[in-house]
N, C-alpha and C. Protein backbone atom coordinates (compact mmCIF):
# COMPACT_ATOMS: atom_id res chain seq x y z
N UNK A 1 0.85 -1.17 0.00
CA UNK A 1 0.00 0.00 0.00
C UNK A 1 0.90 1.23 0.00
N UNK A 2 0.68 2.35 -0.81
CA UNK A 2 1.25 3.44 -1.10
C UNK A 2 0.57 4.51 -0.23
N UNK A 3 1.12 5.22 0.21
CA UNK A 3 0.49 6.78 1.16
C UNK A 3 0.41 8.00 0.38
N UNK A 4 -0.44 8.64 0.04
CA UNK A 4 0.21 9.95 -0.53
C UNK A 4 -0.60 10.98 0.32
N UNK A 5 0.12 12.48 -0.05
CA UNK A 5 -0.62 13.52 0.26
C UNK A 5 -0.40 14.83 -0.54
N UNK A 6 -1.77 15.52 -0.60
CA UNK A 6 -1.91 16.37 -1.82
C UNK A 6 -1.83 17.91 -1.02
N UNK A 7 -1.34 18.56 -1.58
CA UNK A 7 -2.08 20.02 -1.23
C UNK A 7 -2.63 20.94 -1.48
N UNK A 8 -4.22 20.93 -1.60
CA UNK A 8 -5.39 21.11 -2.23
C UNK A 8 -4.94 22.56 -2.95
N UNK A 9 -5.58 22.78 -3.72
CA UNK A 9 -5.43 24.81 -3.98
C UNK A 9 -7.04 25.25 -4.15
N UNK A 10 -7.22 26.61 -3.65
CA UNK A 10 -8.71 26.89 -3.95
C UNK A 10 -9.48 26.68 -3.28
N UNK A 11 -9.48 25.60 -2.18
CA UNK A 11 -10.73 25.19 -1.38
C UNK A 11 -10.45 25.32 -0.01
N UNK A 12 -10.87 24.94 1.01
CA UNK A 12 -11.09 25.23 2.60
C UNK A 12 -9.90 24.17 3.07
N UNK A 13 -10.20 22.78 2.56
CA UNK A 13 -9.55 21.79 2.75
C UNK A 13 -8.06 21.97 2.27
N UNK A 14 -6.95 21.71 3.72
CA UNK A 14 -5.79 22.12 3.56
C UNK A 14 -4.63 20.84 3.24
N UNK A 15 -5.11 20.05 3.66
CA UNK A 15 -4.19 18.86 2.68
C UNK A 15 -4.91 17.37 2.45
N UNK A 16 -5.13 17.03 1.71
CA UNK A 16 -5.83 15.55 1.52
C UNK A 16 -4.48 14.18 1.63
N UNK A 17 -5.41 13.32 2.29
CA UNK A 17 -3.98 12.15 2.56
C UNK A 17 -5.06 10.67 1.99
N UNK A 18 -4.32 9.81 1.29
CA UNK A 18 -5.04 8.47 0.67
C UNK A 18 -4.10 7.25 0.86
N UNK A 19 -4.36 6.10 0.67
CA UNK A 19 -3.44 5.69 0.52
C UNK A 19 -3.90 4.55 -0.70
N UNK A 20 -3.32 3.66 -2.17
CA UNK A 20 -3.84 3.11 -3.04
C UNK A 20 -2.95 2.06 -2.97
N UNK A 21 -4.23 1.01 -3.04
CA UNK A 21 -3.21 -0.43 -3.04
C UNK A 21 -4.13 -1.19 -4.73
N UNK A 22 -3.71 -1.57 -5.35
CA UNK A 22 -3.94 -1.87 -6.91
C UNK A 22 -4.76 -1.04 -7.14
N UNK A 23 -4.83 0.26 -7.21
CA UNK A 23 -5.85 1.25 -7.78
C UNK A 23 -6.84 1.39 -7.25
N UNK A 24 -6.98 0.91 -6.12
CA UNK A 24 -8.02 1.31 -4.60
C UNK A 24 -7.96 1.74 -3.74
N UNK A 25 -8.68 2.91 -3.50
CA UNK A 25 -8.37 4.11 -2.47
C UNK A 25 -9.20 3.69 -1.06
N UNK A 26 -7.80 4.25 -0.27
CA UNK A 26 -8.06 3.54 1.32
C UNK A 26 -7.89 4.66 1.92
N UNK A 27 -8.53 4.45 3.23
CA UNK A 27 -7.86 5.94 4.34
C UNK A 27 -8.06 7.50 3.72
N UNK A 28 -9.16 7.50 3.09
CA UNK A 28 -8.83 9.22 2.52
C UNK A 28 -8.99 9.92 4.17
N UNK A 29 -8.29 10.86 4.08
CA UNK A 29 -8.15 11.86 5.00
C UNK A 29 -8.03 13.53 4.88
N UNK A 30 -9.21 14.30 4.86
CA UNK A 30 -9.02 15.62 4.60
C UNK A 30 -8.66 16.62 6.02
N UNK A 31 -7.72 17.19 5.63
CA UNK A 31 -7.47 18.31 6.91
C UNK A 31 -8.37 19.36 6.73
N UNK A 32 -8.84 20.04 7.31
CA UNK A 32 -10.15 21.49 7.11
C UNK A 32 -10.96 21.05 6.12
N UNK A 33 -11.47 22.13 5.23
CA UNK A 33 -13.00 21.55 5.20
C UNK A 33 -14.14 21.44 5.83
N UNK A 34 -15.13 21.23 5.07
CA UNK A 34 -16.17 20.62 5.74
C UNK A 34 -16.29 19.29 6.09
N UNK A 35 -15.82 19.24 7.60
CA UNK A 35 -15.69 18.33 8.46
C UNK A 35 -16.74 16.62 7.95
N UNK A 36 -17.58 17.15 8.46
CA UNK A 36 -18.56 15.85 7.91
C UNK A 36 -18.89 15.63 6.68
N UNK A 37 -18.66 16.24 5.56
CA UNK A 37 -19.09 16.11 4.14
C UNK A 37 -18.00 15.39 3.84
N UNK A 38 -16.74 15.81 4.00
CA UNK A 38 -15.73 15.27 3.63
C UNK A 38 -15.36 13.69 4.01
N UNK A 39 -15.83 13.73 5.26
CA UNK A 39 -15.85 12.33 5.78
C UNK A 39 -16.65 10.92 5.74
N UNK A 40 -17.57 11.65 4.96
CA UNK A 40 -18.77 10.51 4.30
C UNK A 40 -18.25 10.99 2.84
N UNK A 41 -17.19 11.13 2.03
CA UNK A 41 -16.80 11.07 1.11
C UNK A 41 -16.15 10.10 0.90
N UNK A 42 -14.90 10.17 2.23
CA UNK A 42 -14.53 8.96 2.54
C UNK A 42 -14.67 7.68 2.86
N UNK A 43 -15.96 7.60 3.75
CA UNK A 43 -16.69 6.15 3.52
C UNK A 43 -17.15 5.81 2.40
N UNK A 44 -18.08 6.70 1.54
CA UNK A 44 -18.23 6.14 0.75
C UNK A 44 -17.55 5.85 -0.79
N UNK A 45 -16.18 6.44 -0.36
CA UNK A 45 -15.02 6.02 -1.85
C UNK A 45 -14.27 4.61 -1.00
N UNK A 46 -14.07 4.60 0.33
CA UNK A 46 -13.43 3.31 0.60
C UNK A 46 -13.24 1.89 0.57
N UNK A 47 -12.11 1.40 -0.25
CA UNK A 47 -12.19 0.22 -1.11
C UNK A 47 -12.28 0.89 -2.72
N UNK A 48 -12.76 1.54 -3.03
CA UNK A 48 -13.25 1.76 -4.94
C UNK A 48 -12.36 1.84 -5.68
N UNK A 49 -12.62 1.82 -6.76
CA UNK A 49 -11.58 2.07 -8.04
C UNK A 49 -11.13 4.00 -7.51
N UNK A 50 -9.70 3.91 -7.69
CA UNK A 50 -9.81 5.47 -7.61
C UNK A 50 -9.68 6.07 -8.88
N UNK A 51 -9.53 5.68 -10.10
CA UNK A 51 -9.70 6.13 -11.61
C UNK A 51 -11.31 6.31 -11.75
N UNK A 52 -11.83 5.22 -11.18
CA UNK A 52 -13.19 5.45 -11.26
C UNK A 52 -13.91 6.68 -10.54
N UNK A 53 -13.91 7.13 -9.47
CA UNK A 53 -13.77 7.88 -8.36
C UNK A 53 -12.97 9.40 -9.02
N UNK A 54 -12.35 9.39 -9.16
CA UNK A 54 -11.26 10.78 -9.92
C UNK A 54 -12.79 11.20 -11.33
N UNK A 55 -13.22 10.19 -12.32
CA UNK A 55 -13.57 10.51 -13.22
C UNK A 55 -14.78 11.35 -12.47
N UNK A 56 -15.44 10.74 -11.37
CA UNK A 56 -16.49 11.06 -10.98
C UNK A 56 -16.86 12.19 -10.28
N UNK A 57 -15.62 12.42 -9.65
CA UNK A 57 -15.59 13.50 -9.00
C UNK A 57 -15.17 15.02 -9.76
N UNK A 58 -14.22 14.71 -10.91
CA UNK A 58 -14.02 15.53 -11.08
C UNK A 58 -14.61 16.76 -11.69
N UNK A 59 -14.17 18.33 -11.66
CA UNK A 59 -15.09 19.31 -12.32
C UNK A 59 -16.59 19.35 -11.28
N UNK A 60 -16.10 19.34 -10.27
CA UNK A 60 -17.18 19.44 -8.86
C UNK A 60 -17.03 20.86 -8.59
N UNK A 61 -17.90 21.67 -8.44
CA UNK A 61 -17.43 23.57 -8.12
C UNK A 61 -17.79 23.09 -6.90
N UNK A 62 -17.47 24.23 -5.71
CA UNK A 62 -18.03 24.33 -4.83
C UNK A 62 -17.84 26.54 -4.55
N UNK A 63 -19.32 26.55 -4.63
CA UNK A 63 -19.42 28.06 -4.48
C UNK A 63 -18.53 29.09 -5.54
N UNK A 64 -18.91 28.87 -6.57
CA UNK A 64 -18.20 29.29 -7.76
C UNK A 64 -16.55 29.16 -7.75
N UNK A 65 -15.73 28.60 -7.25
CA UNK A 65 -14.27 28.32 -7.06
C UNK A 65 -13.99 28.17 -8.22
N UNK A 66 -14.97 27.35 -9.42
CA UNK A 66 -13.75 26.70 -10.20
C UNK A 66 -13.39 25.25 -9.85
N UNK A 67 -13.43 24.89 -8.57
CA UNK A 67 -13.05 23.85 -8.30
C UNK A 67 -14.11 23.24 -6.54
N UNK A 68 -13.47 22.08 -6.42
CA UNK A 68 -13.76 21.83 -4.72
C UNK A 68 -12.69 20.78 -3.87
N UNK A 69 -13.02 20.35 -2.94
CA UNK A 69 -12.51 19.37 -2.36
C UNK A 69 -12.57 18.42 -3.35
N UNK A 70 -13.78 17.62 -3.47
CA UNK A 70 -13.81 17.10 -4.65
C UNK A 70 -13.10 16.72 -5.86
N UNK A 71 -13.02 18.27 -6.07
CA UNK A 71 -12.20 18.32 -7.47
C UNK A 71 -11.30 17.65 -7.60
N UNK A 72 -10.27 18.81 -6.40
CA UNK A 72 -9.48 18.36 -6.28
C UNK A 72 -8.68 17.25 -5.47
N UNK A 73 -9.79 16.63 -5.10
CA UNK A 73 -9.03 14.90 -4.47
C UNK A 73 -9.66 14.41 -6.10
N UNK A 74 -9.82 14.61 -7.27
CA UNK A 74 -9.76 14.23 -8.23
C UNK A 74 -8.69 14.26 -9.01
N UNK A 75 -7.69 15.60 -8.81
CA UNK A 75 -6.71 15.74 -9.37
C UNK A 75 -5.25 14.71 -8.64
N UNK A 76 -5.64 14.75 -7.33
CA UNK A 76 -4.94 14.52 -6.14
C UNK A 76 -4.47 12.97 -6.51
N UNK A 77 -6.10 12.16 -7.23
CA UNK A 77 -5.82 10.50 -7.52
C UNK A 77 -5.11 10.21 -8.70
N UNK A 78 -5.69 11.23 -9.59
CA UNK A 78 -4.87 11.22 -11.23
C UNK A 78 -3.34 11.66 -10.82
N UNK A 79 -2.79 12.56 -10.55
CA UNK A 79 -1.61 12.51 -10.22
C UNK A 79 -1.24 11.63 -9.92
N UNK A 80 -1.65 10.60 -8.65
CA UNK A 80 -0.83 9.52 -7.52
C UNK A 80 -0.96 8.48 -8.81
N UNK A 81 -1.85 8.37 -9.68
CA UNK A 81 -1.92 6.80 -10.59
C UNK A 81 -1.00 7.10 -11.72
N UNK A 82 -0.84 8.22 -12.06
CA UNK A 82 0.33 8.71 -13.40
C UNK A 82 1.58 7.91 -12.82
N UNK A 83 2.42 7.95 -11.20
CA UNK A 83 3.24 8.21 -10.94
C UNK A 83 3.77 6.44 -10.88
C-alpha cells in the first residue's frame, strides 16, 4: 500500500492524505473543510476504483471556485496513478 498527500489549492480543505493499493483508495483523510461532508466522502469512496472515483468526481465547483474538495481529491488521484 502506497500513502500519498496532496495540497489542495482553492478550497477550505488544507491537505488531503489516501493511501492506493492496486488502484483502490483507502484511508482518505481531509485536513479542514467541511468536516462531515468530507468524511462521508470517505466512507463512501473506501475500497473503490480510484480512476473510477477521480472521473467522478471531477469538475465538482463548490461556491463558484472553479473547483472543490472534490475536485481536487480528483486531481490529487490522477496525479498519484500517473506516478
Amino acid at each position: 500500500m502506497e500513502s500519498y498527500t496532496y495540497a489542495p489549492r482553492g478550497v477550505c480543505a488544507r491537505k488531503i492524505e489516501f493511501d492506493l493499493e492496486e488502484g483502490k483508495l483507502y484511508n482518505l483523510r481531509f485536513t479542514g473543510g467541511c468536516n462531515g461532508n468530507l468524511k462521508a466522502i470517505g466512507k463512501l469512496l473506501e475500497g473503490q476504483d480510484a480512476a473510477n472515483a477521480a472521473a467522478i468526481l471531477r469538475g465538482n465547483d463548490c461556491g463558484g471556485r472553479g473547483t472543490s474538495c472534490a475536485d481536487q481529491l480528483a486531481q490529487a488521484l490522477t496525479q498519484a496513478l500517473s506516478r
